[in-house]
Protein backbone atom coordinates (compact mmCIF):
# COMPACT_ATOMS: atom_id res chain seq x y z
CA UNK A 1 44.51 104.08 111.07
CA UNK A 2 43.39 104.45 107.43
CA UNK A 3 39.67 105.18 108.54
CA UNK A 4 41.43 108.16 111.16
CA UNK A 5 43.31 109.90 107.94
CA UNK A 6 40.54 110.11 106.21
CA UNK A 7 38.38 112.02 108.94
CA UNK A 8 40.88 114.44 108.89
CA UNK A 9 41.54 114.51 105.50
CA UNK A 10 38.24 115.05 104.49
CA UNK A 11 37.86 118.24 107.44
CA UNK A 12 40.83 119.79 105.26
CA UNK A 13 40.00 119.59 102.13
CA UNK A 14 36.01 120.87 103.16
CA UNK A 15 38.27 123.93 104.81
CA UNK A 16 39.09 126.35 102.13
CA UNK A 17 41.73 128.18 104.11
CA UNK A 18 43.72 125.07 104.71
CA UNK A 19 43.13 123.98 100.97
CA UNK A 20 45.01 126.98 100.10
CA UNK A 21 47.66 126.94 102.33
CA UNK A 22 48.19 122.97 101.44
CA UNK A 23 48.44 123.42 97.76
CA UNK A 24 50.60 126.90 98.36
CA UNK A 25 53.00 124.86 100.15
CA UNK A 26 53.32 122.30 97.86
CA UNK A 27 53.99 124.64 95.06
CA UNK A 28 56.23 126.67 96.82
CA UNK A 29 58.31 122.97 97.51
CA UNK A 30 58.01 123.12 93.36
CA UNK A 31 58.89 126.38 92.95
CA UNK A 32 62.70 125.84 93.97
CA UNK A 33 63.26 124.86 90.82
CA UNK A 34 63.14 128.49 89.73
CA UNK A 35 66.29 128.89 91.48
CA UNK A 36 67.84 127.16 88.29
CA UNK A 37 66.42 130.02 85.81
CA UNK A 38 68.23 132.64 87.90
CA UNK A 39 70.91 134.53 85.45
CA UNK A 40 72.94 137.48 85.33
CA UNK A 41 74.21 138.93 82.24
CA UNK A 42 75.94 142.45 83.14
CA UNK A 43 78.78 142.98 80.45
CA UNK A 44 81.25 140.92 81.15
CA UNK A 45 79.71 139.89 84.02
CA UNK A 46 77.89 135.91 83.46
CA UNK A 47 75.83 134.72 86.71
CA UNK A 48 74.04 131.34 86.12
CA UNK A 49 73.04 130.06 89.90
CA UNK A 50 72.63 126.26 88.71
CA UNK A 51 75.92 126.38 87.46
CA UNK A 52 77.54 127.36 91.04
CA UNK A 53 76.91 123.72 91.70
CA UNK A 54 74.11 123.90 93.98
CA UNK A 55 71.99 121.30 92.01
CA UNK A 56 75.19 118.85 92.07
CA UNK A 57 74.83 115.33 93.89
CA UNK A 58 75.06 115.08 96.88
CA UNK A 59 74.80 118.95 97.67
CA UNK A 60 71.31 118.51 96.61
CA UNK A 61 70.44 117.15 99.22
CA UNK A 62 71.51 118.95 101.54
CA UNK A 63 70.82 122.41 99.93
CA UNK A 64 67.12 121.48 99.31
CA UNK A 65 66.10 120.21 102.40
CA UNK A 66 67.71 123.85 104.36
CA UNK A 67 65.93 126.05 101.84
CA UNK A 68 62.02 124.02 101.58
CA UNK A 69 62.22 123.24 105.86
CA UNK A 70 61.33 127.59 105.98
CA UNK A 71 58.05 126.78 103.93
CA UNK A 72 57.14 124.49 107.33
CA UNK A 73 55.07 127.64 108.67
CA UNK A 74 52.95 127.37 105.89
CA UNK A 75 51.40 123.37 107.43
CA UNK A 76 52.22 124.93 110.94
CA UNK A 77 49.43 127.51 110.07
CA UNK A 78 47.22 124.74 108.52
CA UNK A 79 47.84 122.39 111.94
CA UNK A 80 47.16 125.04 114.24
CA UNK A 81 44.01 126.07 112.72
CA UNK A 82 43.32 122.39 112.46
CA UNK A 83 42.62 122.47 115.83
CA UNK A 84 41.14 125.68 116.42
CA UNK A 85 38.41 124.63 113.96
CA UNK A 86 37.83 121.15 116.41
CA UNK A 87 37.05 123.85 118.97
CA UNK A 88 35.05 126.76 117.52
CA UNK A 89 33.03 124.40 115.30
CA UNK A 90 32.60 121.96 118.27
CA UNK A 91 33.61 118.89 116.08
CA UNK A 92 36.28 117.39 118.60
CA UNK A 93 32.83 117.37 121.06
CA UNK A 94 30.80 115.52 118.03
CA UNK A 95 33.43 112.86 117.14
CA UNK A 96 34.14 111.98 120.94
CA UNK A 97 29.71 111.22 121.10
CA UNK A 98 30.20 109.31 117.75
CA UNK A 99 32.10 106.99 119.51
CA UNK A 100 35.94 108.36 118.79
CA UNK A 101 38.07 107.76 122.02
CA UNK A 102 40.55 110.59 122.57
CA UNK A 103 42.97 108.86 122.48
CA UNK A 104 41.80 107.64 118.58
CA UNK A 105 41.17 111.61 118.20
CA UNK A 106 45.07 112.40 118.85
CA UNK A 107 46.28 109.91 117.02
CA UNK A 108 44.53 111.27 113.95
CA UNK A 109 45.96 114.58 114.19
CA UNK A 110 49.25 112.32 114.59
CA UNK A 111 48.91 110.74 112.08
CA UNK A 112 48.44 113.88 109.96
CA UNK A 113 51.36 115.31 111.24
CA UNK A 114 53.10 112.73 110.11
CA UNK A 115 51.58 112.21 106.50
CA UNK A 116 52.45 115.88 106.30
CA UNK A 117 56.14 115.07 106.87
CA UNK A 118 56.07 112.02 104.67
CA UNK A 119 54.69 113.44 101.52
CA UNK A 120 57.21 116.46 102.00
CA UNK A 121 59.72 114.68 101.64
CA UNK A 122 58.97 112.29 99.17
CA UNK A 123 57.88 115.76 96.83
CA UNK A 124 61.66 117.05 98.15
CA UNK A 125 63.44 114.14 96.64
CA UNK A 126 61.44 114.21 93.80
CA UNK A 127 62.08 117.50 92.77
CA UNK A 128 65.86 117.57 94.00
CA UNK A 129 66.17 114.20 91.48
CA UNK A 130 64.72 115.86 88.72
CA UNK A 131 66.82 118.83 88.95
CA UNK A 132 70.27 117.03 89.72
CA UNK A 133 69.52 114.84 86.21
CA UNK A 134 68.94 117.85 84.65
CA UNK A 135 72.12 120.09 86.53
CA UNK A 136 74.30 117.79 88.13
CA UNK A 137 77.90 117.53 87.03
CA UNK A 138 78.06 113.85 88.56
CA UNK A 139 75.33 111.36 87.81
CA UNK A 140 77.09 107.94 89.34
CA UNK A 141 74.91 106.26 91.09
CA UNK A 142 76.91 106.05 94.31
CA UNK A 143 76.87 109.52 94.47
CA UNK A 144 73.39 110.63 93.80
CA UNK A 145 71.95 108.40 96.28
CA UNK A 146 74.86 109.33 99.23
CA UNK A 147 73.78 111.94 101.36
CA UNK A 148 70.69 110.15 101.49
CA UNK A 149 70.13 111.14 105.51
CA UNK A 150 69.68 114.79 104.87
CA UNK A 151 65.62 113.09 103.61
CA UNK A 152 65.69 111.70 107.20
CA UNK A 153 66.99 114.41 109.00
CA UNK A 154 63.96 116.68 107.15
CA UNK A 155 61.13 114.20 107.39
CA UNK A 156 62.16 114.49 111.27
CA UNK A 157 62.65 117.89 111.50
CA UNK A 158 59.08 118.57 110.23
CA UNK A 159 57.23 115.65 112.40
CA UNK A 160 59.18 117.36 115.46
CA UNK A 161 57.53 120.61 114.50
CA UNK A 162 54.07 119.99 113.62
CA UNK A 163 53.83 117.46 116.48
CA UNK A 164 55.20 120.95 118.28
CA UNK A 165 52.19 122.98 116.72
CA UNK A 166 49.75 119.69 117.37
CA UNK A 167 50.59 120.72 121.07
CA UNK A 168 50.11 124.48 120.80
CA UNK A 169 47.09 124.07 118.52
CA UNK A 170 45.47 122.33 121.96
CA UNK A 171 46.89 124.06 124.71
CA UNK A 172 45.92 127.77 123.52
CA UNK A 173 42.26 126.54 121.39
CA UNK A 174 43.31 129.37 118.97
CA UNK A 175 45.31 129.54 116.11
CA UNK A 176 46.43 132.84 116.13
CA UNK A 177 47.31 132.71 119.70
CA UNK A 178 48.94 129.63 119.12
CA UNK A 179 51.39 131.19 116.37
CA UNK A 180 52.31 134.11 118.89
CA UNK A 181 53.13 131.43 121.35
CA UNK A 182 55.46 129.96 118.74
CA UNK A 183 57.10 133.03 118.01
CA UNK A 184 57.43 133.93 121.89
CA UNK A 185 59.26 130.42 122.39
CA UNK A 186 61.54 130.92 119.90
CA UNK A 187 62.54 134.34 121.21
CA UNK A 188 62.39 132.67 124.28
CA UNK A 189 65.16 130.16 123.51
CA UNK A 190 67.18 133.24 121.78
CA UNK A 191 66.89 135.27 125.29
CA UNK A 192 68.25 131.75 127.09
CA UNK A 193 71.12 131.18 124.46
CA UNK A 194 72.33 134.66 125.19
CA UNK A 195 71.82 134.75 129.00
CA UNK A 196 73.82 131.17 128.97
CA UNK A 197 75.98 132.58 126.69
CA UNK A 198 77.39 135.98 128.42
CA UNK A 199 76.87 134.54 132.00
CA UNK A 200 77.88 130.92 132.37
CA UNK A 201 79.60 129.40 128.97
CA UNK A 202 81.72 129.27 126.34
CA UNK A 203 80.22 128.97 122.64
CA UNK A 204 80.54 125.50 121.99
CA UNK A 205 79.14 124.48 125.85
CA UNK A 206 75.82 127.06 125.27
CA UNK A 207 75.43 125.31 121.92
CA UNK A 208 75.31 121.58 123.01
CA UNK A 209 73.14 122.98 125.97
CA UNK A 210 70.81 124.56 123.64
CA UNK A 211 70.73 121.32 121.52
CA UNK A 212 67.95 120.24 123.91
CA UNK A 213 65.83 122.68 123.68
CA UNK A 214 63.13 122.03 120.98
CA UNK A 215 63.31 124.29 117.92
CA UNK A 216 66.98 124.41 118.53
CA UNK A 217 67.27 120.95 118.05
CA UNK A 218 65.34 120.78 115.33
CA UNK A 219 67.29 123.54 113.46
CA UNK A 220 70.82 121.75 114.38
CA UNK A 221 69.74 118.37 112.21
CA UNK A 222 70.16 120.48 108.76
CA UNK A 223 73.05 122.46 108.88
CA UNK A 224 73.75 125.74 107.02
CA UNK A 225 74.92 124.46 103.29
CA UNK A 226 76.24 127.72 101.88
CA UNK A 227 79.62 127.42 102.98
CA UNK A 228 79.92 124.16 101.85
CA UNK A 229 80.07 125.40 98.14
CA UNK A 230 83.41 125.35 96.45
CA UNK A 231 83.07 128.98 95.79
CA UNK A 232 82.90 130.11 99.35
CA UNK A 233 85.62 127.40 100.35
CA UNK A 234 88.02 129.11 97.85
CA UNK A 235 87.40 132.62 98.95
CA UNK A 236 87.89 131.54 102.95
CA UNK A 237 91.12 130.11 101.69
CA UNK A 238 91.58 133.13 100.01
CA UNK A 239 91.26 135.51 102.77
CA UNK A 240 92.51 133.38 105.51
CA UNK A 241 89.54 131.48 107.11
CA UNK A 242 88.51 128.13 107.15
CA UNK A 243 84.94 127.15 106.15
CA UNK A 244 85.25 123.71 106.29
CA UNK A 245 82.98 122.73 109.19
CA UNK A 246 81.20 119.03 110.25
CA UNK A 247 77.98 119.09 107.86
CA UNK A 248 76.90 115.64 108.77
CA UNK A 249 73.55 114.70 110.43
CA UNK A 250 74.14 112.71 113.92
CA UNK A 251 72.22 110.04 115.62
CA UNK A 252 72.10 112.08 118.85
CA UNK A 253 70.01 114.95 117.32
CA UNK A 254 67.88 113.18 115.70
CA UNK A 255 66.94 111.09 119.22
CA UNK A 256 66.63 114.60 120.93
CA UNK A 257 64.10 115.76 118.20
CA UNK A 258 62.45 112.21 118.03
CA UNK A 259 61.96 112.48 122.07
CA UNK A 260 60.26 116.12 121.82
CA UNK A 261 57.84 114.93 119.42
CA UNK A 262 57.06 111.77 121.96
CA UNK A 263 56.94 113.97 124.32
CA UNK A 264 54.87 116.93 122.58
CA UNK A 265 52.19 114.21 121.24
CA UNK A 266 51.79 112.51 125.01
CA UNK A 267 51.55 116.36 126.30
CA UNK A 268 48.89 116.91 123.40
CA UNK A 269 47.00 113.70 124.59
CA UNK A 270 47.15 114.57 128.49
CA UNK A 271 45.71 117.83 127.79
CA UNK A 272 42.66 116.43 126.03
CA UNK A 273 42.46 113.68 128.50
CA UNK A 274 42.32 115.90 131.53
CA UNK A 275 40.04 119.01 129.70
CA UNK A 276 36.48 118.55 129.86
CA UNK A 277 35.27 119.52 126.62
């Protein structure tokens, strides 16, 4: 498994393009720490975003993992290419003669997928513990290390979507075609929501329907954390609506995600299986 990361490590860093994009994403996973500089002084008028609590434990958590999971295009680019570049330069053809079985070939780019997960969110929790020592208004240890699964529910949510890219990356050969595809199933799933929506079911019963479909479940494992600030609670109190809603990550969508990515990886390895390259 070692020897199969570093073929593929060593085909992305010798790719300049994906270099970039690699060490852009990784500094843009750094660069939420900027967040913390952002100030308002207007008269009498004092803004200080850190000090709206976002950088408190456990809200951490949960607020970094939302925010960094929209950088995941950046890697989706880098995977989808990945594969393009097996094609165009014919290097998928060259490993298969050197005596890599496809199956060995997928589970490389698996196995990519899945470092790519792992080391973003290991650099999440780094960063989101360094900036609730620095920010935090509670540093017990029970607290800064509750709230723990929002790490899980992230690490999923980005194997479940490269593995989804992994897929596209080998069913279309091209990376830009393979990004248009992406962006025509998610309109896709926004055309179903609304058909469901205004023809058969309420709101609640189109939601747990579209909780199977793929980048729907992967959006429902991190919910929205804006309205869980205590600012935003106040003001729906205020004006007579309640923002208190269930922020927690479940079992059950986690299992749906973990089943697309099964199933998105065995689709990947079918594909190659059956093409004749």
């Amino acid at each position: 498994m070692i020897r199969l990361l570093q073929i593929e490590f060593i085909k992305l860093w010798n790719n300049r393009a994906s270099k970039v994009l690699v060490i852009s994403y990784f500094v843009l996973l750094t660069s939420i720490a900027l967040v913390a500089a952002i100030k308002f002084d207007i008269g009498p008028i004092k803004f200080h975003l850190a000090e709206q609590g976002i950088f408190n434990f456990p809200y951490i958590w949960h607020f970094n993992t939302f925010i960094t999971a929209f950088f995941k295009l950046f890697l989706a680019i880098v995977i989808v290419s990945m594969m393009a570049n097996e094609y165009s330069n014919k290097t998928i053809k060259q490993n298969l003669i050197d005596g890599l079985s496809k199956k060995e070939f997928i589970l490389s780019k698996f196995l990519t997928v899945v470092s790519f997960a792992l080391i973003s969110m290991v650099f999440v929790f780094v960063v989101s513990m360094v900036l609730g020592l620095f920010y935090s208004d509670f540093n017990e240890l029970s607290i800064i290390f509750s709230d723990l699964e929002f790490l899980l529910a992230f690490f999923v949510k980005l194997m479940g979507f490269f593995a989804f890219c992994l897929f596209l990356g080998i069913l279309v050969k091209r990376s830009a075609f393979a990004l248009g595809f992406l962006i025509l199933w998610q309109i896709f799933e926004g055309f179903v929501r609304g058909m469901v929506r205004w023809k058969l079911f309420d709101s609640e019963t189109t939601d747990a329907i579209m909780g199977f479909f793929p980048l729907n479940a992967m959006w429902n494992l991190i919910d929205e954390p804006f309205s869980r600030l205590g600012a935003v609670q106040s003001l729906g109190d205020q004006i007579g609506e309640d923002f208190r809603f269930d922020y927690a990550v479940h079992w059950y969508e986690i299992l749906i995600v973990l089943a697309w990515t099964a199933i998105f990886v065995y689709l990947s390895y079918a594909l190659l299986k059956k093409r004749d390259l």
